[in-house]
PDB file of N, CA and C in Angstrom:
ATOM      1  N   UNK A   1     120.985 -77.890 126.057  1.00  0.00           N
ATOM      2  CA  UNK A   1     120.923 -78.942 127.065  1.00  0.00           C
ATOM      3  C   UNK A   1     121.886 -78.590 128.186  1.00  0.00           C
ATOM      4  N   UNK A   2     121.264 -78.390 129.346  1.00  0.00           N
ATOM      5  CA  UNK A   2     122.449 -78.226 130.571  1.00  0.00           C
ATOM      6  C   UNK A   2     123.727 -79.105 130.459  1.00  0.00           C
ATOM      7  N   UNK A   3     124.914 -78.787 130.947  1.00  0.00           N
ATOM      8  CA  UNK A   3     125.989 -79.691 131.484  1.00  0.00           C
ATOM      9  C   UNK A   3     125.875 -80.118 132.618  1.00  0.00           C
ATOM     10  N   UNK A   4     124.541 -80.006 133.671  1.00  0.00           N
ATOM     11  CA  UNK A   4     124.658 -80.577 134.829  1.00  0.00           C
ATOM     12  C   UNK A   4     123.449 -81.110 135.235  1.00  0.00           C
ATOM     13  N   UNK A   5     123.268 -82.138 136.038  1.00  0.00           N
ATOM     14  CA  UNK A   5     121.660 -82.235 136.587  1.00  0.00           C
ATOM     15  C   UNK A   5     121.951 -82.989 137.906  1.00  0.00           C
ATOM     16  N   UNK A   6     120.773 -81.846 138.855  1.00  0.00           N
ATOM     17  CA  UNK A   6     120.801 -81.647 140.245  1.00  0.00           C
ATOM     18  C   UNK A   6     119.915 -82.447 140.667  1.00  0.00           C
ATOM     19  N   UNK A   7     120.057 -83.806 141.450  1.00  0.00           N
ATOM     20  CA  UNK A   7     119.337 -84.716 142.118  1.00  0.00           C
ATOM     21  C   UNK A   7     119.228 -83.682 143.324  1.00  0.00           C
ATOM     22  N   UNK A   8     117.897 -83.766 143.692  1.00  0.00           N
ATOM     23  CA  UNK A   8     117.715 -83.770 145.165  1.00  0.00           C
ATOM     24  C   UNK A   8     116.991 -85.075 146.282  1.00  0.00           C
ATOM     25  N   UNK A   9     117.640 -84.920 147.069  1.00  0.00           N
ATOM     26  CA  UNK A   9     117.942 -86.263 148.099  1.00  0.00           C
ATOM     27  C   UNK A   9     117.440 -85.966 149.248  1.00  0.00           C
ATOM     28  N   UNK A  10     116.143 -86.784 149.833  1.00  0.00           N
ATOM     29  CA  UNK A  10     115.992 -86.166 150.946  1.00  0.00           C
ATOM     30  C   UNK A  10     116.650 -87.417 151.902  1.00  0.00           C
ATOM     31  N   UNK A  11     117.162 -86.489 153.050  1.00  0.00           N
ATOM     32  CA  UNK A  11     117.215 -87.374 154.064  1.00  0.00           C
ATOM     33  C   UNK A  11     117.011 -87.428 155.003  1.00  0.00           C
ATOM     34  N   UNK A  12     116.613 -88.782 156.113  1.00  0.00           N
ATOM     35  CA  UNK A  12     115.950 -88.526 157.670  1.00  0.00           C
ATOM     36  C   UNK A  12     117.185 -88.477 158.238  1.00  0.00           C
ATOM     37  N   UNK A  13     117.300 -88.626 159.474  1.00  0.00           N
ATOM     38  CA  UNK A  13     118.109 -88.774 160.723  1.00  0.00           C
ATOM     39  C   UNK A  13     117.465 -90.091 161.522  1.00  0.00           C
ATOM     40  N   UNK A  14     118.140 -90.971 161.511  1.00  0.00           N
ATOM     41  CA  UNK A  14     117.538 -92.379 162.349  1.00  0.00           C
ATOM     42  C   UNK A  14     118.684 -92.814 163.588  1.00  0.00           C
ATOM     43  N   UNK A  15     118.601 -93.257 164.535  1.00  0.00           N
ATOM     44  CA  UNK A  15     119.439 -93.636 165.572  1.00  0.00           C
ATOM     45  C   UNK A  15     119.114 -95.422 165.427  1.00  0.00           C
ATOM     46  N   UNK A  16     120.603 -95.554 165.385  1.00  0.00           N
ATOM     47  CA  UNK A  16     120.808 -96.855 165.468  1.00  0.00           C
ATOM     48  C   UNK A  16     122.500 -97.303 166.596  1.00  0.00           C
ATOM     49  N   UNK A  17     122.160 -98.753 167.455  1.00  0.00           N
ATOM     50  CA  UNK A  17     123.124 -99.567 167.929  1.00  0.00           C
ATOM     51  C   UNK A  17     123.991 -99.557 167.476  1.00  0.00           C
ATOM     52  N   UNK A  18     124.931 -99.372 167.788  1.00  0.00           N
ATOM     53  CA  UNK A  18     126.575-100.176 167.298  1.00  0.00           C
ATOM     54  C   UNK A  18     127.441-100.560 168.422  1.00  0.00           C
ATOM     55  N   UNK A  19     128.100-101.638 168.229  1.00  0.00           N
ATOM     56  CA  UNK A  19     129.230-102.324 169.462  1.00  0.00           C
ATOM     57  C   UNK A  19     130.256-101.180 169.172  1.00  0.00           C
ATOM     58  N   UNK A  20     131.224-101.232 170.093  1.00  0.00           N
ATOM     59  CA  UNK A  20     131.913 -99.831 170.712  1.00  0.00           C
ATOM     60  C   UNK A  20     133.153-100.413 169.619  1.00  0.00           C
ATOM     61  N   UNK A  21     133.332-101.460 168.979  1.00  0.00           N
ATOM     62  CA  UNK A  21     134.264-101.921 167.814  1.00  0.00           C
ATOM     63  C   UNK A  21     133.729-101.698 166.522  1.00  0.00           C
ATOM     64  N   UNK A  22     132.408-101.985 165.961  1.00  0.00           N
ATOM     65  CA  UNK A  22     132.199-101.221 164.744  1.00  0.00           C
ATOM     66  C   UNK A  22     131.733-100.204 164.803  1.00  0.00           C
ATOM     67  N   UNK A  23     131.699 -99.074 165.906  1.00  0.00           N
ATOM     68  CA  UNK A  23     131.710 -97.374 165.792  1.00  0.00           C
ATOM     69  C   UNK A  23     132.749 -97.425 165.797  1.00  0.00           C
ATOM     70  N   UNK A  24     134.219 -97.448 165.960  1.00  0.00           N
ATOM     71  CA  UNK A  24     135.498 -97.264 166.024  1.00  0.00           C
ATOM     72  C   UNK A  24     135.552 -97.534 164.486  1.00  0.00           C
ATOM     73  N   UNK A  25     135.766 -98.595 163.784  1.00  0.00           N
ATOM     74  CA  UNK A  25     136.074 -99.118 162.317  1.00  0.00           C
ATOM     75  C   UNK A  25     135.160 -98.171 161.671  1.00  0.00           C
ATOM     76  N   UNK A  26     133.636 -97.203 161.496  1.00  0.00           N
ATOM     77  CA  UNK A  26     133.017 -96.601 160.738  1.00  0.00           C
ATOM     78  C   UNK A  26     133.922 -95.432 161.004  1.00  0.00           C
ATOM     79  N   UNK A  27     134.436 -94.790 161.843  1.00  0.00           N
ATOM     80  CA  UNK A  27     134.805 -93.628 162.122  1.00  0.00           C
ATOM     81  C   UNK A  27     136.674 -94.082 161.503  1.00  0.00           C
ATOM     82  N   UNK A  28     137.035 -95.334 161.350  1.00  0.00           N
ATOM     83  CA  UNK A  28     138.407 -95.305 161.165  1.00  0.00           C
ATOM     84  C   UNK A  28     138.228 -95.294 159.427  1.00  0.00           C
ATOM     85  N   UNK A  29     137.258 -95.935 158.756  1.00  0.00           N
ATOM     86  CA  UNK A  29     137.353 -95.854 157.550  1.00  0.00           C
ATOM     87  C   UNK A  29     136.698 -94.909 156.877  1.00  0.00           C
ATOM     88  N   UNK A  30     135.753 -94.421 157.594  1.00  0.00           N
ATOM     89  CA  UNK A  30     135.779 -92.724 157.068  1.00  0.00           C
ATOM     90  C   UNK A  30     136.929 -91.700 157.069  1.00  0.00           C
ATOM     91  N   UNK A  31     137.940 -92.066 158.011  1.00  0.00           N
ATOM     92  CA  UNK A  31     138.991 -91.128 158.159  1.00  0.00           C
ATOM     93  C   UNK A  31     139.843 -91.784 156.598  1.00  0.00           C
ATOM     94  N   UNK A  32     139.781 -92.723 156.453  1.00  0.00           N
ATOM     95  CA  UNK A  32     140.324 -93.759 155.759  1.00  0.00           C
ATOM     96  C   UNK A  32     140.191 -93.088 154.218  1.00  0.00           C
ATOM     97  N   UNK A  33     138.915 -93.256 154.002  1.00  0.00           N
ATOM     98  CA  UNK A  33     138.312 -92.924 152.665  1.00  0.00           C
ATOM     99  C   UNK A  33     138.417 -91.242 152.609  1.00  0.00           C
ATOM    100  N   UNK A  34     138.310 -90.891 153.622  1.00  0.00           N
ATOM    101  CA  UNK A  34     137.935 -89.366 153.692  1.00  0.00           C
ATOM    102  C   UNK A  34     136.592 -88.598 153.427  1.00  0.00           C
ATOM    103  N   UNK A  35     135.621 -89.329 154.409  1.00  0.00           N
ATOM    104  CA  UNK A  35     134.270 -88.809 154.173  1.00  0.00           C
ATOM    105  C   UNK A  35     133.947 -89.277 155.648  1.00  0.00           C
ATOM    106  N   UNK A  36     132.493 -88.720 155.428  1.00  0.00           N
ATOM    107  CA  UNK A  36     131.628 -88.535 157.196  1.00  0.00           C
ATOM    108  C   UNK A  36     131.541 -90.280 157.499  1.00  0.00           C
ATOM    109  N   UNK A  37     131.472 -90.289 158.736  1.00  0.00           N
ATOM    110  CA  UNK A  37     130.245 -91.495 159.319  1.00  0.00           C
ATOM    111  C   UNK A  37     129.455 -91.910 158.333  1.00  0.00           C
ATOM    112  N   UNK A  38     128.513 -90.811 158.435  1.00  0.00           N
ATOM    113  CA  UNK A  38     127.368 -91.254 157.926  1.00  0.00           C
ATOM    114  C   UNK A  38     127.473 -91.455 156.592  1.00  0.00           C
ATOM    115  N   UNK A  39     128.561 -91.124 155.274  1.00  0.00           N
ATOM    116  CA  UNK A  39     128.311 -91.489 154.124  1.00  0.00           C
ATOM    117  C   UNK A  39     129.185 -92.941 154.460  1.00  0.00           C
ATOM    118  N   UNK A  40     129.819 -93.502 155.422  1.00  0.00           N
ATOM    119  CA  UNK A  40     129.887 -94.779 155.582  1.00  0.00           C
ATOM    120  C   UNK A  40     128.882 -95.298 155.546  1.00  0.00           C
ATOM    121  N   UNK A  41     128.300 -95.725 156.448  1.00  0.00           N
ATOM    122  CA  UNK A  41     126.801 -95.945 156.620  1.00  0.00           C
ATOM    123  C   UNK A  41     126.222 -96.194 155.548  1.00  0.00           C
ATOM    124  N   UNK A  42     125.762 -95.202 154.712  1.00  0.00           N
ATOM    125  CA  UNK A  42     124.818 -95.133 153.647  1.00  0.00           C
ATOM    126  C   UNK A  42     125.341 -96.002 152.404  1.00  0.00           C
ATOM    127  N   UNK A  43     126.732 -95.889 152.189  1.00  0.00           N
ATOM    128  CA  UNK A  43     127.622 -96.603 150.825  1.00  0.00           C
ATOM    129  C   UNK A  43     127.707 -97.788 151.554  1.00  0.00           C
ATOM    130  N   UNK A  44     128.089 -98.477 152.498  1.00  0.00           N
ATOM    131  CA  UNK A  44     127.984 -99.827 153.039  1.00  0.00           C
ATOM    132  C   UNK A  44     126.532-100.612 152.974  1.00  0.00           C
ATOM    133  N   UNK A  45     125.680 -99.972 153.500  1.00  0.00           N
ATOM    134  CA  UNK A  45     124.199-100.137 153.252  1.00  0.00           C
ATOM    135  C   UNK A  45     123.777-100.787 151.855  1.00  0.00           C
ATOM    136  N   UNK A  46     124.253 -99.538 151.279  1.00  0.00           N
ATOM    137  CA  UNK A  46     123.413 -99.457 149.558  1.00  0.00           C
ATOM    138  C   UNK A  46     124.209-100.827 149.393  1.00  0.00           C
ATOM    139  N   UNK A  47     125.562-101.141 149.402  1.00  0.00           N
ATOM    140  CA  UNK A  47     126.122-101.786 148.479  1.00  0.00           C
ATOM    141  C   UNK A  47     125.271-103.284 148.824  1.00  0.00           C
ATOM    142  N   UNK A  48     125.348-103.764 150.496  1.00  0.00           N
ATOM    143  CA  UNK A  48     124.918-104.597 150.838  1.00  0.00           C
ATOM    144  C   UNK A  48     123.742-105.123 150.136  1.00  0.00           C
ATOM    145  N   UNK A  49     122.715-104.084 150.218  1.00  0.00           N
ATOM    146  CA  UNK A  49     121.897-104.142 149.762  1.00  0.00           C
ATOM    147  C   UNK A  49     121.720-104.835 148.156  1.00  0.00           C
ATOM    148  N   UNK A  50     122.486-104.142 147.561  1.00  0.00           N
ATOM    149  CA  UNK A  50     122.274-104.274 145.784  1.00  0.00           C
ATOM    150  C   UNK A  50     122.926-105.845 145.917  1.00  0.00           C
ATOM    151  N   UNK A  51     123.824-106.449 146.612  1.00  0.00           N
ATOM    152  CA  UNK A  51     125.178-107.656 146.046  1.00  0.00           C
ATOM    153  C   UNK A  51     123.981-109.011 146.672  1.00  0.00           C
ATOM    154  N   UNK A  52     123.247-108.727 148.019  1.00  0.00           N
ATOM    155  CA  UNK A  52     122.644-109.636 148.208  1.00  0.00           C
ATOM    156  C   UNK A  52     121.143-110.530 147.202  1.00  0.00           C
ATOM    157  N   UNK A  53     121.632-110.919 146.495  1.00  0.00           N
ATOM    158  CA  UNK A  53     120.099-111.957 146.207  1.00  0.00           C
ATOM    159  C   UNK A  53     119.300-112.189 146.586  1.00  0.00           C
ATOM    160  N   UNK A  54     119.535-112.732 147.717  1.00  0.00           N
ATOM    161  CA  UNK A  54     118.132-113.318 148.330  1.00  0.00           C
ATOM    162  C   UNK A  54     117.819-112.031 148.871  1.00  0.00           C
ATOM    163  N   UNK A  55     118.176-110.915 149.067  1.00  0.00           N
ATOM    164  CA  UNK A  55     117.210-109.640 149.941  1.00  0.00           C
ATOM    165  C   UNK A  55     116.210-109.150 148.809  1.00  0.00           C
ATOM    166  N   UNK A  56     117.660-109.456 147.779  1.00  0.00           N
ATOM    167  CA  UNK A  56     116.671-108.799 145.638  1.00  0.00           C
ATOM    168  C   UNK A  56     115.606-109.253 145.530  1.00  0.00           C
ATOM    169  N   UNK A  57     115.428-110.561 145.646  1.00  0.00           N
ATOM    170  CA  UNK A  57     114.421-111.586 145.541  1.00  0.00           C
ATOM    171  C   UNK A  57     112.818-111.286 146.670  1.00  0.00           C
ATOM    172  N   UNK A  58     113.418-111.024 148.113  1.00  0.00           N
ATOM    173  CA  UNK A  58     112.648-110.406 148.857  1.00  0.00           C
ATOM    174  C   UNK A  58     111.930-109.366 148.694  1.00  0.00           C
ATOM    175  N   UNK A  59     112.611-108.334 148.084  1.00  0.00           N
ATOM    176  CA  UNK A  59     112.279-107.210 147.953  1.00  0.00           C
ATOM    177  C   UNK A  59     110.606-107.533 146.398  1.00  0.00           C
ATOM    178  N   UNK A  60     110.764-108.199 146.275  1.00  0.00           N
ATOM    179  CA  UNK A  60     110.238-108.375 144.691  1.00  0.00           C
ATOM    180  C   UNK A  60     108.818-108.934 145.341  1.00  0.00           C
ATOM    181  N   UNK A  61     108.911-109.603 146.897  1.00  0.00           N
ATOM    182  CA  UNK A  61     107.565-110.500 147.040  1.00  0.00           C
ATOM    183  C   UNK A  61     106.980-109.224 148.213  1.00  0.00           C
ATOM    184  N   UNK A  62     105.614-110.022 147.963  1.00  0.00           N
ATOM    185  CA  UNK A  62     104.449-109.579 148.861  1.00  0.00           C
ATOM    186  C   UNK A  62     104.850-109.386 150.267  1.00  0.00           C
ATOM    187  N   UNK A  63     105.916-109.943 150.839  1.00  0.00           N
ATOM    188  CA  UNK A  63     106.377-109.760 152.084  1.00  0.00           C
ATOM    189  C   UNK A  63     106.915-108.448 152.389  1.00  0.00           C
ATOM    190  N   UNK A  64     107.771-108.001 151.645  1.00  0.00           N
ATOM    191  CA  UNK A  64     108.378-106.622 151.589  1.00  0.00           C
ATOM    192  C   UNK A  64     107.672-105.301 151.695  1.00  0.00           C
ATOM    193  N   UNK A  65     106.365-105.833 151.386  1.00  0.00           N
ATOM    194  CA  UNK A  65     105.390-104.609 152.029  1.00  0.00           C
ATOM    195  C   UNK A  65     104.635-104.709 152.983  1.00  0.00           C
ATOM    196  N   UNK A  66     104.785-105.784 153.736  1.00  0.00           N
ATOM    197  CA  UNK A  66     103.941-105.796 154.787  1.00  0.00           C
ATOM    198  C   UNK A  66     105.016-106.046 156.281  1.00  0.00           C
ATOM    199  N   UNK A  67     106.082-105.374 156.145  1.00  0.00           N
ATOM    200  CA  UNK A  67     107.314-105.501 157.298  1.00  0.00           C
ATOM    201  C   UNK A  67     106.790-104.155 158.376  1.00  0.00           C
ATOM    202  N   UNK A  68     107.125-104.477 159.618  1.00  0.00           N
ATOM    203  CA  UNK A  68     106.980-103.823 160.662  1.00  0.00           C
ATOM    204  C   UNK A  68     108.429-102.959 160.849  1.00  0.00           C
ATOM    205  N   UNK A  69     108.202-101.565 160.597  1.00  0.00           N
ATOM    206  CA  UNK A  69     109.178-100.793 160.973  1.00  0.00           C
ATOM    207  C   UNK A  69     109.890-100.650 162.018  1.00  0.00           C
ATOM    208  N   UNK A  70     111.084-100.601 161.849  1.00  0.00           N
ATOM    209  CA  UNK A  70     112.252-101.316 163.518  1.00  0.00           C
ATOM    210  C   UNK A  70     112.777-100.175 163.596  1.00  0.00           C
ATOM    211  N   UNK A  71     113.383 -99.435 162.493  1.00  0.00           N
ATOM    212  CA  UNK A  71     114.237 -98.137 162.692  1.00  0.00           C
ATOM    213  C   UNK A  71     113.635 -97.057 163.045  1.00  0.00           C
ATOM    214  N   UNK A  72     114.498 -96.464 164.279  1.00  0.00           N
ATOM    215  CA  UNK A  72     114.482 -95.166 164.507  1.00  0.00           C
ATOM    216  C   UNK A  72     113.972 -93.886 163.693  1.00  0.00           C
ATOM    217  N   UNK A  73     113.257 -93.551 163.813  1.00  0.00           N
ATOM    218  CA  UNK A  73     113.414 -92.553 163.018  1.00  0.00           C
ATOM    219  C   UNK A  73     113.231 -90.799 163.879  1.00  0.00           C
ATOM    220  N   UNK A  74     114.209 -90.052 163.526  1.00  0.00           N
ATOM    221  CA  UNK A  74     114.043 -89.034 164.311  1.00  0.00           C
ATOM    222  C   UNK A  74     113.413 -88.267 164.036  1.00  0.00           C
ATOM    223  N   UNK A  75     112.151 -87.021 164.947  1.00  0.00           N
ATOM    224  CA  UNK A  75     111.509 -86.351 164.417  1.00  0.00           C
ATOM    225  C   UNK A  75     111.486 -85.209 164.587  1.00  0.00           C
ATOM    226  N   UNK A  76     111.509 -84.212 163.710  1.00  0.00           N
ATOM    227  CA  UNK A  76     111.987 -82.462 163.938  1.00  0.00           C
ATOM    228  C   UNK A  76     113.165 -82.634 163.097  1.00  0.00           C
ATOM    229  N   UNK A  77     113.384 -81.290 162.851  1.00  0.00           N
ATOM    230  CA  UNK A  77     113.905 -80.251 161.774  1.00  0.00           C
ATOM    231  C   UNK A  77     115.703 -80.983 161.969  1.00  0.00           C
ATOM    232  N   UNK A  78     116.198 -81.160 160.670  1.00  0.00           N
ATOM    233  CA  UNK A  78     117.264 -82.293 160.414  1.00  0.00           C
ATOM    234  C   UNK A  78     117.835 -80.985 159.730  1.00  0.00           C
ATOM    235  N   UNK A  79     119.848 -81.403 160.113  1.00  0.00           N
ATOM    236  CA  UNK A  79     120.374 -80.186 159.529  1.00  0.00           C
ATOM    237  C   UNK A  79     120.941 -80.815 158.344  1.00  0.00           C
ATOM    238  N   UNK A  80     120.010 -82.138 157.834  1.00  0.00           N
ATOM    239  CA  UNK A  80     120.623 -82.093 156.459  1.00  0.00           C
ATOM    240  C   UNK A  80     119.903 -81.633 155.390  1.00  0.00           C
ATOM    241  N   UNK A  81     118.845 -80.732 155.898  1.00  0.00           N
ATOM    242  CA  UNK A  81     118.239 -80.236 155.059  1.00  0.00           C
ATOM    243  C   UNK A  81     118.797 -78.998 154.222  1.00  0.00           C
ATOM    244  N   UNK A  82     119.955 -78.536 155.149  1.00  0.00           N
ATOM    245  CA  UNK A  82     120.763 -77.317 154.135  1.00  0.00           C
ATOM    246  C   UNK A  82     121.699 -77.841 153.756  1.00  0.00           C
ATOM    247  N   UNK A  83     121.866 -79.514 153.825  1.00  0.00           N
ATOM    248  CA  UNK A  83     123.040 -80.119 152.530  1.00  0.00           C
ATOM    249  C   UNK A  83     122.952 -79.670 151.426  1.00  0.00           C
ATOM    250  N   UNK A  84     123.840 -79.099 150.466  1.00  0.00           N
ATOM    251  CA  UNK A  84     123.765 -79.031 149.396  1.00  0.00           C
ATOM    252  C   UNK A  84     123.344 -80.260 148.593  1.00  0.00           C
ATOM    253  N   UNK A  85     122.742 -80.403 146.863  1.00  0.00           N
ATOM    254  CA  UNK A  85     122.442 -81.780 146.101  1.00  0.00           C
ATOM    255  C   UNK A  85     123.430 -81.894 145.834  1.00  0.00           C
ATOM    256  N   UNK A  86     123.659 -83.363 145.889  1.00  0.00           N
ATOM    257  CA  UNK A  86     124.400 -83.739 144.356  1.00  0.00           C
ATOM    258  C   UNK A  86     124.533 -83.413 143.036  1.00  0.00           C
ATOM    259  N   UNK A  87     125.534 -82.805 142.364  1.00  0.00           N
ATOM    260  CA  UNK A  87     125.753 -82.207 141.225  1.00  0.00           C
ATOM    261  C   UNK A  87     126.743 -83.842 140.576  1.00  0.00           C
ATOM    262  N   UNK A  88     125.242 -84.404 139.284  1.00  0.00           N
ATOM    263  CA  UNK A  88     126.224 -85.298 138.582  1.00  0.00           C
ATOM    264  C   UNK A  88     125.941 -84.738 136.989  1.00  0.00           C
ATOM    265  N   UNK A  89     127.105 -85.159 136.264  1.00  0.00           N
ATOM    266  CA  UNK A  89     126.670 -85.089 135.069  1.00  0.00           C
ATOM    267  C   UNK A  89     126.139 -85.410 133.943  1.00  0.00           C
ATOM    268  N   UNK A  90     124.991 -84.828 133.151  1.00  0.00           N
ATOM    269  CA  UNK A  90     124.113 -85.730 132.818  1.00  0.00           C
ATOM    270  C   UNK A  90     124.435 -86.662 131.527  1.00  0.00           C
ATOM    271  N   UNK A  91     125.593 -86.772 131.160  1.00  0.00           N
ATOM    272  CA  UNK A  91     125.882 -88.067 130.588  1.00  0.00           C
ATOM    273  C   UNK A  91     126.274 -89.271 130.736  1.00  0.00           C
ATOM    274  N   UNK A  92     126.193 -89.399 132.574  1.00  0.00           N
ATOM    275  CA  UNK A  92     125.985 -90.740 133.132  1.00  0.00           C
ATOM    276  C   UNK A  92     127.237 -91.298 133.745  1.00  0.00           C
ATOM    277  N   UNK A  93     128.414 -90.365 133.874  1.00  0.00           N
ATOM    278  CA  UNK A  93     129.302 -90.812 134.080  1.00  0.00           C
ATOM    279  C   UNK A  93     129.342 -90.560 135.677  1.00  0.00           C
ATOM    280  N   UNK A  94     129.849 -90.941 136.661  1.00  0.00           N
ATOM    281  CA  UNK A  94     130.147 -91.000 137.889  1.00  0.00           C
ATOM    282  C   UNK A  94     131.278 -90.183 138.269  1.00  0.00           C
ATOM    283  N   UNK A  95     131.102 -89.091 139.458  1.00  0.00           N
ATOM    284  CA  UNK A  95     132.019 -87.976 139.471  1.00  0.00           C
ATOM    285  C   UNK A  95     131.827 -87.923 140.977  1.00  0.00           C
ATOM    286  N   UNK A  96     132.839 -87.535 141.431  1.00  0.00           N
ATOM    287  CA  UNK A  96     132.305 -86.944 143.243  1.00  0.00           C
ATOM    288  C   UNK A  96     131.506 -85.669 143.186  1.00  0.00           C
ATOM    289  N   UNK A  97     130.606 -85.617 144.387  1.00  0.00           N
ATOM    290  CA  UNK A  97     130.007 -84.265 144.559  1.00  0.00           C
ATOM    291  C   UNK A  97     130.651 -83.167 144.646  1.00  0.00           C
ATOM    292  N   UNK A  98     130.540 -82.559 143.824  1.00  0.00           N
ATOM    293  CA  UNK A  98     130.751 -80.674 144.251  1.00  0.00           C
ATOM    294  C   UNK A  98     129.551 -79.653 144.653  1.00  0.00           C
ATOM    295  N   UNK A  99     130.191 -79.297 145.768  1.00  0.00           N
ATOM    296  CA  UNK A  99     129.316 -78.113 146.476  1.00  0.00           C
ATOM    297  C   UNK A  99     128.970 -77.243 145.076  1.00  0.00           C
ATOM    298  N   UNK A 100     127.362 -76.615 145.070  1.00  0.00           N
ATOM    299  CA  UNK A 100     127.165 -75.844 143.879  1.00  0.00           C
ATOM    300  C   UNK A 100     128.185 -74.654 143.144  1.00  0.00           C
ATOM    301  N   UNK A 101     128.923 -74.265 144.840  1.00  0.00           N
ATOM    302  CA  UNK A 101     129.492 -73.137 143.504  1.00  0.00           C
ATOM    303  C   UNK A 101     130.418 -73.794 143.061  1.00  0.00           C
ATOM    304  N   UNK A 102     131.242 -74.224 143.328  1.00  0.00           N
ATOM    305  CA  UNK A 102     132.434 -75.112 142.297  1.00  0.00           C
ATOM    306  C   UNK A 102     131.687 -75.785 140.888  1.00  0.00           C
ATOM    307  N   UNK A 103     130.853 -76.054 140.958  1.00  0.00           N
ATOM    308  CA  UNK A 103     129.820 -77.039 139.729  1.00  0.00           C
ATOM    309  C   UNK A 103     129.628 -76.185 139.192  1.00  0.00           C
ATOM    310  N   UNK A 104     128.714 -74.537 139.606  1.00  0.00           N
ATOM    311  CA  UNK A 104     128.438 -73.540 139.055  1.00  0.00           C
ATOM    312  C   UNK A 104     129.676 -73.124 138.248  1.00  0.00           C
ATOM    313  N   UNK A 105     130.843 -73.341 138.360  1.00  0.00           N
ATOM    314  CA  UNK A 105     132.160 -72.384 137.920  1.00  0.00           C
ATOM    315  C   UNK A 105     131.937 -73.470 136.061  1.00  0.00           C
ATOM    316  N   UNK A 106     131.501 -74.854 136.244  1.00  0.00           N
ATOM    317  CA  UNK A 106     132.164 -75.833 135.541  1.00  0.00           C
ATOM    318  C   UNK A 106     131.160 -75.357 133.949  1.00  0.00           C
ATOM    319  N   UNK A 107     129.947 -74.479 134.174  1.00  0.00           N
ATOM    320  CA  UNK A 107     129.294 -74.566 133.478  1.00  0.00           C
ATOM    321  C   UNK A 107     129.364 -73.109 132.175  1.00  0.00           C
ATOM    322  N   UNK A 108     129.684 -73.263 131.280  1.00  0.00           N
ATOM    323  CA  UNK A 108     129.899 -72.246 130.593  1.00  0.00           C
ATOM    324  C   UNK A 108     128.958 -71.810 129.822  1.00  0.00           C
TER     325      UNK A 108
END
């Protein structure tokens, strides 16, 4: 049985608004946490997402598939396509990402 298993993640590139005060606070608490913008973004998102109820609840009805797409979405060749995956381990425990070769070193 491997010691590792490699999610792959695709992702778009979308352009979105922000007031010239919460681009300042995404860029201060990324410096903060020590990660990009954009994994601000995405971990603020998700969390929102999962804590709200009534969106849970939304998500569950007939409405949720019939929404008119608002976001941006950008089109042509995205340079997160040579992101490396996520390397987690497959007994479920929660670890930060390591670039493959460091993960590669972990596996004996």
């Amino acid at each position: 049985m491997p010691l590792l298993e490699v999610t792959q993640i695709r992702h778009i590139s979308a352009s979105i608004r922000l007031t010239d005060t919460t681009a300042a606070q995404v860029d201060q608490y990324a410096a903060f946490i020590h990660a990009s913008a954009d994994d601000v973004v995405e971990q603020a998102l998700t969390y929102v997402f999962s804590k709200d109820r009534d969106f849970q609840e939304f998500l569950k009805s007939s409405q949720a598939t019939c929404i008119m797409p608002t976001l941006r979405i950008r089109k042509g060749p995205s340079n997160d396509a040579a992101e490396p995956p996520a390397v987690r381990p497959t007994n479920g425990a929660h670890s930060t990402a390591k670039p493959p070769a460091v993960a590669a070193g972990l596996k004996a």
